[in-house]
C-alpha atoms as a PDB file:
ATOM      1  CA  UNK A   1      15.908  25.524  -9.244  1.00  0.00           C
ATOM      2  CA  UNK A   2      13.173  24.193 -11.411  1.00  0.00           C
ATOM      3  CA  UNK A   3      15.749  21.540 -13.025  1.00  0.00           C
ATOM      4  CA  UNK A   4      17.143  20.422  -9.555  1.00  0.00           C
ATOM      5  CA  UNK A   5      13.983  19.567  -8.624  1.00  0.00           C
ATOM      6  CA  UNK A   6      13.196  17.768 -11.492  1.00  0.00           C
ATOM      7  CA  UNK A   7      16.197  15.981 -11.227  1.00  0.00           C
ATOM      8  CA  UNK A   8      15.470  14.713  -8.034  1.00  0.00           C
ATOM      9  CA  UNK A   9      11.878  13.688  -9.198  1.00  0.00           C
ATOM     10  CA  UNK A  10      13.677  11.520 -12.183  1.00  0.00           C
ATOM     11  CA  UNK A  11      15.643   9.637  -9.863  1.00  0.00           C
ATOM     12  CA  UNK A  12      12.862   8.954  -7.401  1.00  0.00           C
ATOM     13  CA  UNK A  13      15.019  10.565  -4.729  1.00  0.00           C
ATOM     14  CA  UNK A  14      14.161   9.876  -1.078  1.00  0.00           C
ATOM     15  CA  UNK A  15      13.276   6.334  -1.388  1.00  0.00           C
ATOM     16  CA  UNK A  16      15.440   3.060  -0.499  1.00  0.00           C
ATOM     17  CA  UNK A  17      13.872   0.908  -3.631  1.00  0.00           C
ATOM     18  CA  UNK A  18      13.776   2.187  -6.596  1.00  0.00           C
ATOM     19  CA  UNK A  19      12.616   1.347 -10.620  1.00  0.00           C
ATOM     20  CA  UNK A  20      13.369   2.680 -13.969  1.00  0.00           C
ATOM     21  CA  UNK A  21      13.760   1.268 -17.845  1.00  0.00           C
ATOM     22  CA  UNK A  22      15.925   0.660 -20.393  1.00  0.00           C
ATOM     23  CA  UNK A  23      20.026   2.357 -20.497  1.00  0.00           C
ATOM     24  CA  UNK A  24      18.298   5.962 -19.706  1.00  0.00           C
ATOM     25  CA  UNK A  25      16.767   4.913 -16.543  1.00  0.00           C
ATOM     26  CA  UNK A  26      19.773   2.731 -15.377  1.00  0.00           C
ATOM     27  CA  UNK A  27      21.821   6.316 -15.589  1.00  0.00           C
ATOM     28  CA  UNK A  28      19.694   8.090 -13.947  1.00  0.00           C
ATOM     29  CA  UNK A  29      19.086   5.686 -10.820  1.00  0.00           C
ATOM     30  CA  UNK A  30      22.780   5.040 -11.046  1.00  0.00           C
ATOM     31  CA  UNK A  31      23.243   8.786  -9.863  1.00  0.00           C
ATOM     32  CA  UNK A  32      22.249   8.141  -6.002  1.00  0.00           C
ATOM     33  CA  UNK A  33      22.091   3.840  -6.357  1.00  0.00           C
ATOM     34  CA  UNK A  34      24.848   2.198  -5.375  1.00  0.00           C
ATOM     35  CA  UNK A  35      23.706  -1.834  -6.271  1.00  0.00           C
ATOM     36  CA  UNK A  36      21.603  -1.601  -9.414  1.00  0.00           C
ATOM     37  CA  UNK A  37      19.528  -4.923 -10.418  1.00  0.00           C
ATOM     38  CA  UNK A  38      19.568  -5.143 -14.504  1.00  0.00           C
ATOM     39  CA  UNK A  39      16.531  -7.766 -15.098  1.00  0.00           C
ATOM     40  CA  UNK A  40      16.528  -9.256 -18.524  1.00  0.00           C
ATOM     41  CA  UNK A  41      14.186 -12.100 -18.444  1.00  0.00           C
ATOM     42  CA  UNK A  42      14.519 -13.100 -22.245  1.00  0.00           C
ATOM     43  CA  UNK A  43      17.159 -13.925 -22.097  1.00  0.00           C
ATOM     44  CA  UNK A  44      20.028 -12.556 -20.886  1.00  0.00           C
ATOM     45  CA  UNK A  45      19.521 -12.623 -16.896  1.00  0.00           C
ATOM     46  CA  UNK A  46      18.036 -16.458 -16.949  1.00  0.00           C
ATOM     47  CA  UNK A  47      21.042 -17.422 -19.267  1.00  0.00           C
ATOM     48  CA  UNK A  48      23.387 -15.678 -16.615  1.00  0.00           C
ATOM     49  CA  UNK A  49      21.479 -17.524 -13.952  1.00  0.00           C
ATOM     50  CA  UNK A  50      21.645 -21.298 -15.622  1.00  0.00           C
ATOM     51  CA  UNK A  51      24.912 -20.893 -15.950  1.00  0.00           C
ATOM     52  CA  UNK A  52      26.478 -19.455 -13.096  1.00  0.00           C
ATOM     53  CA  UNK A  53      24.135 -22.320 -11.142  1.00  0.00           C
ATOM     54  CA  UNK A  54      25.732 -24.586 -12.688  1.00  0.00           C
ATOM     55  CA  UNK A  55      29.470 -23.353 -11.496  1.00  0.00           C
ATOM     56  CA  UNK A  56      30.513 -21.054 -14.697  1.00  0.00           C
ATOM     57  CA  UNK A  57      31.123 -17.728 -15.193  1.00  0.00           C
ATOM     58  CA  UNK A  58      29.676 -15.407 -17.517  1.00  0.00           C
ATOM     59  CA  UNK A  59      31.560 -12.896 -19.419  1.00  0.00           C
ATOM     60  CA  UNK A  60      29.153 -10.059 -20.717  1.00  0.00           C
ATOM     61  CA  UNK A  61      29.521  -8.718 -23.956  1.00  0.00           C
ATOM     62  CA  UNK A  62      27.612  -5.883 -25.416  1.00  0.00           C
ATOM     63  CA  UNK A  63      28.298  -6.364 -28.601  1.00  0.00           C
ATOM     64  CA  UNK A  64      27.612  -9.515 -30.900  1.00  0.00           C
ATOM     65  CA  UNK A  65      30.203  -8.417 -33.852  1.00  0.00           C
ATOM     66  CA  UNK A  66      34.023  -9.159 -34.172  1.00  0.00           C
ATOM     67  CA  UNK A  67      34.240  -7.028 -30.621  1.00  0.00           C
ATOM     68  CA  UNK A  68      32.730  -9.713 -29.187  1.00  0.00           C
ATOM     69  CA  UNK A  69      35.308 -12.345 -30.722  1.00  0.00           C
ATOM     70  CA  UNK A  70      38.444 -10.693 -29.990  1.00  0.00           C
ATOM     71  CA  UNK A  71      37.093  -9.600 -26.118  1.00  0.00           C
ATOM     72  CA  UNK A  72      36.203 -13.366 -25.462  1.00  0.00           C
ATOM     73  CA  UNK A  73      39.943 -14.383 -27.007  1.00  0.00           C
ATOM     74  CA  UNK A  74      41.408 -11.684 -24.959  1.00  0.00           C
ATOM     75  CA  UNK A  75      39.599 -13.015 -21.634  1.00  0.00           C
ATOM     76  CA  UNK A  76      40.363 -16.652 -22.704  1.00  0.00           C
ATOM     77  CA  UNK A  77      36.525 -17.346 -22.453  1.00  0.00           C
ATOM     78  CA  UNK A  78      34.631 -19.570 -24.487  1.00  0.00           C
ATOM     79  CA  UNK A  79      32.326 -17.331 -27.176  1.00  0.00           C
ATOM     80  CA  UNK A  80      28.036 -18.167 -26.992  1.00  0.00           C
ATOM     81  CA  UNK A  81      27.269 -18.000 -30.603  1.00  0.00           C
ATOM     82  CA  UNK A  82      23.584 -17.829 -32.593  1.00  0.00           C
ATOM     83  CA  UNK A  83      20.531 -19.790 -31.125  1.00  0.00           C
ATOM     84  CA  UNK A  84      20.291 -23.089 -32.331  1.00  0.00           C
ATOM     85  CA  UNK A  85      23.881 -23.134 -34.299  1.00  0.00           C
ATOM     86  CA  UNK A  86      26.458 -23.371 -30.810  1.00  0.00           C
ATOM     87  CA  UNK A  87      26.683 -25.456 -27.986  1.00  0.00           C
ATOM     88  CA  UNK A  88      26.405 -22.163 -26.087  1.00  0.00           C
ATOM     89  CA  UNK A  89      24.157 -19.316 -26.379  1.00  0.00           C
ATOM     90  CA  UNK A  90      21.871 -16.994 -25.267  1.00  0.00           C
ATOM     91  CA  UNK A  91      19.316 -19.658 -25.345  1.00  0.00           C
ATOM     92  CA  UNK A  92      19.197 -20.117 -21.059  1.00  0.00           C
ATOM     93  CA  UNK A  93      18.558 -24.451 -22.097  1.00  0.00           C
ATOM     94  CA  UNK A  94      21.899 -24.359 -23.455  1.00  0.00           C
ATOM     95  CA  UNK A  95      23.948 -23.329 -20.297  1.00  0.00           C
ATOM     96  CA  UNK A  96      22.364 -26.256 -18.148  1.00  0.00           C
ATOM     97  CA  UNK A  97      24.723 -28.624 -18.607  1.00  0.00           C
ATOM     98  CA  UNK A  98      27.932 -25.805 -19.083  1.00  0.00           C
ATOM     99  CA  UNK A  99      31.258 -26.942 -16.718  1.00  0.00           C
ATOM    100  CA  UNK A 100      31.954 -25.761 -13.788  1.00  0.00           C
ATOM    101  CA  UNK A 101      34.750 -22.976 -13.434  1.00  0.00           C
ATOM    102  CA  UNK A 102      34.160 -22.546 -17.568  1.00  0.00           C
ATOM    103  CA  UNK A 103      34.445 -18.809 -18.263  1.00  0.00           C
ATOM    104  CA  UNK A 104      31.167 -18.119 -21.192  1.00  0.00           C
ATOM    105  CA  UNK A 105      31.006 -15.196 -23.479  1.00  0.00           C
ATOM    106  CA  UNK A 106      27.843 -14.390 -23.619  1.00  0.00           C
ATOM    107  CA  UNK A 107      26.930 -11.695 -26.640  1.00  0.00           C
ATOM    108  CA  UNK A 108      24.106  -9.646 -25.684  1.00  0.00           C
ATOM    109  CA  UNK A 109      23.175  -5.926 -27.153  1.00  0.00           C
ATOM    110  CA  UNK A 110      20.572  -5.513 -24.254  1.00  0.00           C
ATOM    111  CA  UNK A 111      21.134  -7.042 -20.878  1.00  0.00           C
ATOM    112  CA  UNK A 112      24.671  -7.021 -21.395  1.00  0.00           C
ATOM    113  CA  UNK A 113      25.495  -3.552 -22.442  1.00  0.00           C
ATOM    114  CA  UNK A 114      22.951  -2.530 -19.361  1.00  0.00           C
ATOM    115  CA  UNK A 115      25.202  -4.266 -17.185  1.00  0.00           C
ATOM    116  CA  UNK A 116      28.476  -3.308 -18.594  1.00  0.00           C
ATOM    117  CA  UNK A 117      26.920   0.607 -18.408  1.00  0.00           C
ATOM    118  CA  UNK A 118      25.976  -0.332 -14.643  1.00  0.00           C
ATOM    119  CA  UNK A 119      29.587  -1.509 -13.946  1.00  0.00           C
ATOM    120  CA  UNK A 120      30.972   1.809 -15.642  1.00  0.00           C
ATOM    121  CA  UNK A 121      28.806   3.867 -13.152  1.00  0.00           C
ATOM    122  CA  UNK A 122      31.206   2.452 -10.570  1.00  0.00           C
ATOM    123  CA  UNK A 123      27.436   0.256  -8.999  1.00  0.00           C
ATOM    124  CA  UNK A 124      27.595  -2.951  -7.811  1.00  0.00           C
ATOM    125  CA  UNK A 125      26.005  -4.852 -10.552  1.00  0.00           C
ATOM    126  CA  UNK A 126      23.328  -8.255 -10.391  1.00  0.00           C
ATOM    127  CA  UNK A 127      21.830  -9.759 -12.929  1.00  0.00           C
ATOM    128  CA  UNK A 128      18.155 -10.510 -11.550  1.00  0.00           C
ATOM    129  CA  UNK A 129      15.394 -12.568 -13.121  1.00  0.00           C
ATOM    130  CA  UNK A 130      12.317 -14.630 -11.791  1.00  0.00           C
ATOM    131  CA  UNK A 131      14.057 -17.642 -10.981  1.00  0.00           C
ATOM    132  CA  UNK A 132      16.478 -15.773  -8.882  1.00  0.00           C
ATOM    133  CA  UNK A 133      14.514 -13.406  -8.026  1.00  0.00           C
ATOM    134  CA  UNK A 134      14.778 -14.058  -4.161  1.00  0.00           C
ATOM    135  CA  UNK A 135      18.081 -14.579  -3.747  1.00  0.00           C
ATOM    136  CA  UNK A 136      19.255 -11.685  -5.736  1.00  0.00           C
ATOM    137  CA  UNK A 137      16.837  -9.886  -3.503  1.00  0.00           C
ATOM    138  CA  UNK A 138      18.352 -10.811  -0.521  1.00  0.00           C
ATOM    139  CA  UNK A 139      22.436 -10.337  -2.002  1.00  0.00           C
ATOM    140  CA  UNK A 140      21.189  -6.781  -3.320  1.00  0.00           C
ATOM    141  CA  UNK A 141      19.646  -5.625   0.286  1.00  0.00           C
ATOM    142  CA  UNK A 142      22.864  -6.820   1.653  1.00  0.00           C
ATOM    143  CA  UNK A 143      25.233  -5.306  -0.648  1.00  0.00           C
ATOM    144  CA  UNK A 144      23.254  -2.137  -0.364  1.00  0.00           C
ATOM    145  CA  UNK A 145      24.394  -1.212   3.376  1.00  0.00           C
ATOM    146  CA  UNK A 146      21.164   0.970   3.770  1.00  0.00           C
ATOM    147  CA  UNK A 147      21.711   3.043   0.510  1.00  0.00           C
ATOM    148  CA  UNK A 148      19.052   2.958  -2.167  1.00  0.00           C
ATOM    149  CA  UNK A 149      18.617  -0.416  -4.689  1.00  0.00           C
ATOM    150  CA  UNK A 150      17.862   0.597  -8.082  1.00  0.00           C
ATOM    151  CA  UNK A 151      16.055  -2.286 -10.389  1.00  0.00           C
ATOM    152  CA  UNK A 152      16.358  -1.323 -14.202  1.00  0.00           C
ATOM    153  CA  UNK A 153      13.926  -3.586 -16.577  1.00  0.00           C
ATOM    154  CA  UNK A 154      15.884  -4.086 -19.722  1.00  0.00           C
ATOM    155  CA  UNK A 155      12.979  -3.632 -22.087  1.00  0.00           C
ATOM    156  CA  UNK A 156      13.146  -4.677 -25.474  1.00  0.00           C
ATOM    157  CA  UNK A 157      15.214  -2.622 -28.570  1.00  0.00           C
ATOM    158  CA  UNK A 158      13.594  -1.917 -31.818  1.00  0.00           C
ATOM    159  CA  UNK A 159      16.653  -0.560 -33.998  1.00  0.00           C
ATOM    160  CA  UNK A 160      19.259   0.910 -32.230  1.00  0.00           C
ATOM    161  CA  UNK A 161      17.152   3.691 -30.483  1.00  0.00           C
ATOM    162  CA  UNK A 162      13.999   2.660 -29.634  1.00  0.00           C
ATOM    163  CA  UNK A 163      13.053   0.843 -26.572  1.00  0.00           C
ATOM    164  CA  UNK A 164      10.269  -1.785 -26.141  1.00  0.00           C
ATOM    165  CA  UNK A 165       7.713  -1.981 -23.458  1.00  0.00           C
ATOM    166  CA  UNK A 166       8.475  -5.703 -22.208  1.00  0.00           C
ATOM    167  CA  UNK A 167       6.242  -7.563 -19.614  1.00  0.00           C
ATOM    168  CA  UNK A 168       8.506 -10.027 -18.544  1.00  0.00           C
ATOM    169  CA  UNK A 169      11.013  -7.650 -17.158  1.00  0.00           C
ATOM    170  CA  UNK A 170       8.327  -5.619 -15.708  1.00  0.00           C
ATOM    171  CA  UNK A 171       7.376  -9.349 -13.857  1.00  0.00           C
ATOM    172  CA  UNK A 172      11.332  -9.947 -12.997  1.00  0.00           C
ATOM    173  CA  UNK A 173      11.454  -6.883 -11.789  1.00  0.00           C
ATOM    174  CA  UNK A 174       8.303  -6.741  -9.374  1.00  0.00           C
ATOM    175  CA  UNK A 175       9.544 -10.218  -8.554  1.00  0.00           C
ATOM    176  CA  UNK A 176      12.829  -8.455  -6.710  1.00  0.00           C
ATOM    177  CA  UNK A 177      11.579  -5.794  -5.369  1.00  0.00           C
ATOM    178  CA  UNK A 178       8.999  -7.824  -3.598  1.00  0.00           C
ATOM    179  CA  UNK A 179      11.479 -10.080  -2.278  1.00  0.00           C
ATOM    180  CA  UNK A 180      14.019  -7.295  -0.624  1.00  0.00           C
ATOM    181  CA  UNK A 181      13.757  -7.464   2.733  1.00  0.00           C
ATOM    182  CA  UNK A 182      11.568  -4.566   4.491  1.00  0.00           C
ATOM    183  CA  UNK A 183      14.413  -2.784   6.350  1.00  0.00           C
ATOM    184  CA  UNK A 184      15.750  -1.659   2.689  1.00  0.00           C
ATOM    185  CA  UNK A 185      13.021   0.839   3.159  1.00  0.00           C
ATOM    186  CA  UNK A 186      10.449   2.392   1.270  1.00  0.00           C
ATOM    187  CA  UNK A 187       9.734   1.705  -2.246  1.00  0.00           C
ATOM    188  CA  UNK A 188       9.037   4.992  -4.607  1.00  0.00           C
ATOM    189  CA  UNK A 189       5.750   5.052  -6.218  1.00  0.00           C
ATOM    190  CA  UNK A 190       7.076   3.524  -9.632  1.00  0.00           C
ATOM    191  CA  UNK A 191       9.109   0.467  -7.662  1.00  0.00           C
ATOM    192  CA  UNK A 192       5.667  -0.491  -5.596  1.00  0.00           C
ATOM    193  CA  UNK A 193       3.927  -0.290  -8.610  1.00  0.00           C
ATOM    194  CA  UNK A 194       6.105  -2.943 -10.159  1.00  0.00           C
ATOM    195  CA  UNK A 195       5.970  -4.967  -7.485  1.00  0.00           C
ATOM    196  CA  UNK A 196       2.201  -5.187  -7.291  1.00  0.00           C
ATOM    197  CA  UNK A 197       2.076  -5.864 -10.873  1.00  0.00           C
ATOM    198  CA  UNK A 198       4.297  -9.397 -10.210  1.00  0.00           C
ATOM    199  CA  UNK A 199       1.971 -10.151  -6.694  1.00  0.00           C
ATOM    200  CA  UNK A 200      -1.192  -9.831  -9.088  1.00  0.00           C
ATOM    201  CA  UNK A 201      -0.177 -12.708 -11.498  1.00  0.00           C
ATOM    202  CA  UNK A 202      -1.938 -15.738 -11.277  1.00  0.00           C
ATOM    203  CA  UNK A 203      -0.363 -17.589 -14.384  1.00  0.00           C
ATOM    204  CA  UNK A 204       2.609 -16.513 -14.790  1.00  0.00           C
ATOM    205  CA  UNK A 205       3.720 -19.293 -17.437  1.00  0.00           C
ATOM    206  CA  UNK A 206       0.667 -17.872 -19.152  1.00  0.00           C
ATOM    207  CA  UNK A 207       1.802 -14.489 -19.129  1.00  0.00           C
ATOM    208  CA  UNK A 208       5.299 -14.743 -20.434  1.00  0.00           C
ATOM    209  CA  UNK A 209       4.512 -17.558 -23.100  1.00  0.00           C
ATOM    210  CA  UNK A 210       1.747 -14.979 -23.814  1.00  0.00           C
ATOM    211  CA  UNK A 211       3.564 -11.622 -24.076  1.00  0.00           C
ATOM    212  CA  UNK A 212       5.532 -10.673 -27.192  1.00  0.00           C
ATOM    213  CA  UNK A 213       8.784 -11.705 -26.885  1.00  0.00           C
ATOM    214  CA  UNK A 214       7.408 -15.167 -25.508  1.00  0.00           C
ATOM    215  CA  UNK A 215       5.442 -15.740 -28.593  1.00  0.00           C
ATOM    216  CA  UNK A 216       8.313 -14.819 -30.212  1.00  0.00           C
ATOM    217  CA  UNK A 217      10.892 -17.338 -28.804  1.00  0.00           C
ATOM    218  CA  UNK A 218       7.685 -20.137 -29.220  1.00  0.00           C
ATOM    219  CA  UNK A 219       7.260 -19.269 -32.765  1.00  0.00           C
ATOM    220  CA  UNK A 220      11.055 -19.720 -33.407  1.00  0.00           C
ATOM    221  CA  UNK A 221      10.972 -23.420 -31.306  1.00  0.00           C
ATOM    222  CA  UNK A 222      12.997 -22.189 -28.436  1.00  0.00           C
ATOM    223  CA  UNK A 223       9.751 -22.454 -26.138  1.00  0.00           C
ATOM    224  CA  UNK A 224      11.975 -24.390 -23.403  1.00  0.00           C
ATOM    225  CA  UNK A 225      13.716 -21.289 -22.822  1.00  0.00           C
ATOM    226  CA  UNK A 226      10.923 -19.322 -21.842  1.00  0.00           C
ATOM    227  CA  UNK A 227       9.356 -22.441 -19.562  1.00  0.00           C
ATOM    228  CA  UNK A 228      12.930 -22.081 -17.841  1.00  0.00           C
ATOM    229  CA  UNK A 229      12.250 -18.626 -17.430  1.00  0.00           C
ATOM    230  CA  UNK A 230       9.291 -18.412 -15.930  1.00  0.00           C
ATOM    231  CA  UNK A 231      10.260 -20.281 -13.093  1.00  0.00           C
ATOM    232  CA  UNK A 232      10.023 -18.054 -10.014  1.00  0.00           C
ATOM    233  CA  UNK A 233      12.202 -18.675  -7.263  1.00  0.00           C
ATOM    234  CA  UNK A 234      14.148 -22.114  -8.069  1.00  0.00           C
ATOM    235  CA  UNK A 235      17.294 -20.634  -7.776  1.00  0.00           C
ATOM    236  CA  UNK A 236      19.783 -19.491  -5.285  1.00  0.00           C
ATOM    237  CA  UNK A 237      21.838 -18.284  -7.034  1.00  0.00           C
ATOM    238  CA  UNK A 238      22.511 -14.549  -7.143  1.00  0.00           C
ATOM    239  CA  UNK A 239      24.967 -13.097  -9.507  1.00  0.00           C
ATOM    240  CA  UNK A 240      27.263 -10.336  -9.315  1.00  0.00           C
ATOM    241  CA  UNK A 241      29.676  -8.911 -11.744  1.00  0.00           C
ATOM    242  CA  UNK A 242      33.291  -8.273 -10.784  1.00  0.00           C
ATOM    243  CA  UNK A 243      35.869  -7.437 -12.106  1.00  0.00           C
ATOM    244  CA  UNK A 244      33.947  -7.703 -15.115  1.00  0.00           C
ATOM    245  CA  UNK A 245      32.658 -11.241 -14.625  1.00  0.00           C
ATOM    246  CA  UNK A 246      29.366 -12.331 -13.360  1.00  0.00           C
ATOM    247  CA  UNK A 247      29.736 -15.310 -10.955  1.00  0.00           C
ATOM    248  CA  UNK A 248      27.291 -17.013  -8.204  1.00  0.00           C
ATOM    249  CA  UNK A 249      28.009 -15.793  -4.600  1.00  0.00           C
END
């Protein structure tokens, strides 16, 4: 008895929206929700967002080995390598300009495997991030038919195991759940929490050119990618994976 109730606690049963971390908490919620939002602000989610706006469609790959090669061939999509040595990466600046109907590769050991894990759950699976944050909002409520929306921050890995507070997925994250439309329902405790974290910003280019993986991506020159990030709502764009493929809606 004790561990059914616990269970239920874990997965914040009895609430429309709900809000976990990392692969653990996209499990659990992915026991009662059927649409789960994966936010991965830096970078994977804003790279998924530039370039499905722009009419292509992004292959996710969890790994960034030979798998990742030989799935890409296999799909006849077009492999995102490194930051700063392909045309294509994870690097959200370089999808801009990608062609429409072009099918990308995009490695990623975080927002990618989160979404692949989503898609194995049997969820329907968007890729959410501030500039989208809206209209994923509003595809997510939808797609939810009055069953519970789970939003899973990404966090950032340390080694394989280890799992990084990360600020601006807690912002994407409270960016969504703000934006779903009331008649989702109630938000458990964590969700609102999340959300009033995003409403209390005031700078919010301050904040994620501030936090640590900001500073990071600034410190290695690729400080375009996180002023494309941090753009809340410009997009309309809300993509969903299927069949394996995230595409615009």
């Amino acid at each position: 008895m004790r561990q059914e109730r616990s269970n239920a606690s874990f997965v914040q049963s009895g609430h429309a929206v709900r809000f976990d971390w990392g692969i653990d908490g996209l499990r659990r919620l992915g026991r009662e929700c059927a649409v789960l939002v994966v936010v991965d602000v830096l970078s994977f989610a804003t790279a998924v967002d530039m370039a499905t706006g722009a009419g292509a469609h992004v292959l996710p790959l969890p790994q960034e080995d030979d798998r990742a090669r030989q799935a890409a061939e296999a799909a006849g999509a077009v492999l995102a390598g490194p930051r700063g040595e392909s045309d294509h990466s994870l690097s959200p600046s370089t999808l801009s300009d990608v062609a429409e109907g072009a099918l990308i590769g995009l490695p990623s050991p975080n927002g990618a495997r989160l979404c692949s894990v989503a898609a194995e759950l049997g969820a329907i699976v968007f890729a959410g991030c501030l500039r989208n944050a809206s209209a994923v909002a509003g595809a997510a409520g939808a797609a939810a038919r009055n069953g519970p929306v789970g939003v899973v921050a990404a966090g950032e890995r340390r080694g394989e195991h280890t799992l990084r507070f990360a600020v601006e997925d807690v912002l994407g994250a409270g960016a969504v759940i703000s934006a779903l439309p009331a008649e989702v329902g109630s938000r458990s405790v964590e969700a609102e929490t999340v959300a009033r974290s995003y409403r209390n910003v005031s700078d919010l280019r301050g904040e994620l050119r501030g936090c640590e993986s900001g500073r990071e991506l600034v410190e290695w020159g690729y400080g375009q990618d996180v002023e494309l990030a941090c753009l809340a709502d410009v997009s309309a764009t809300a993509p969903r994976l299927r069949a394996g493929v995230f595409s615009r809606r």
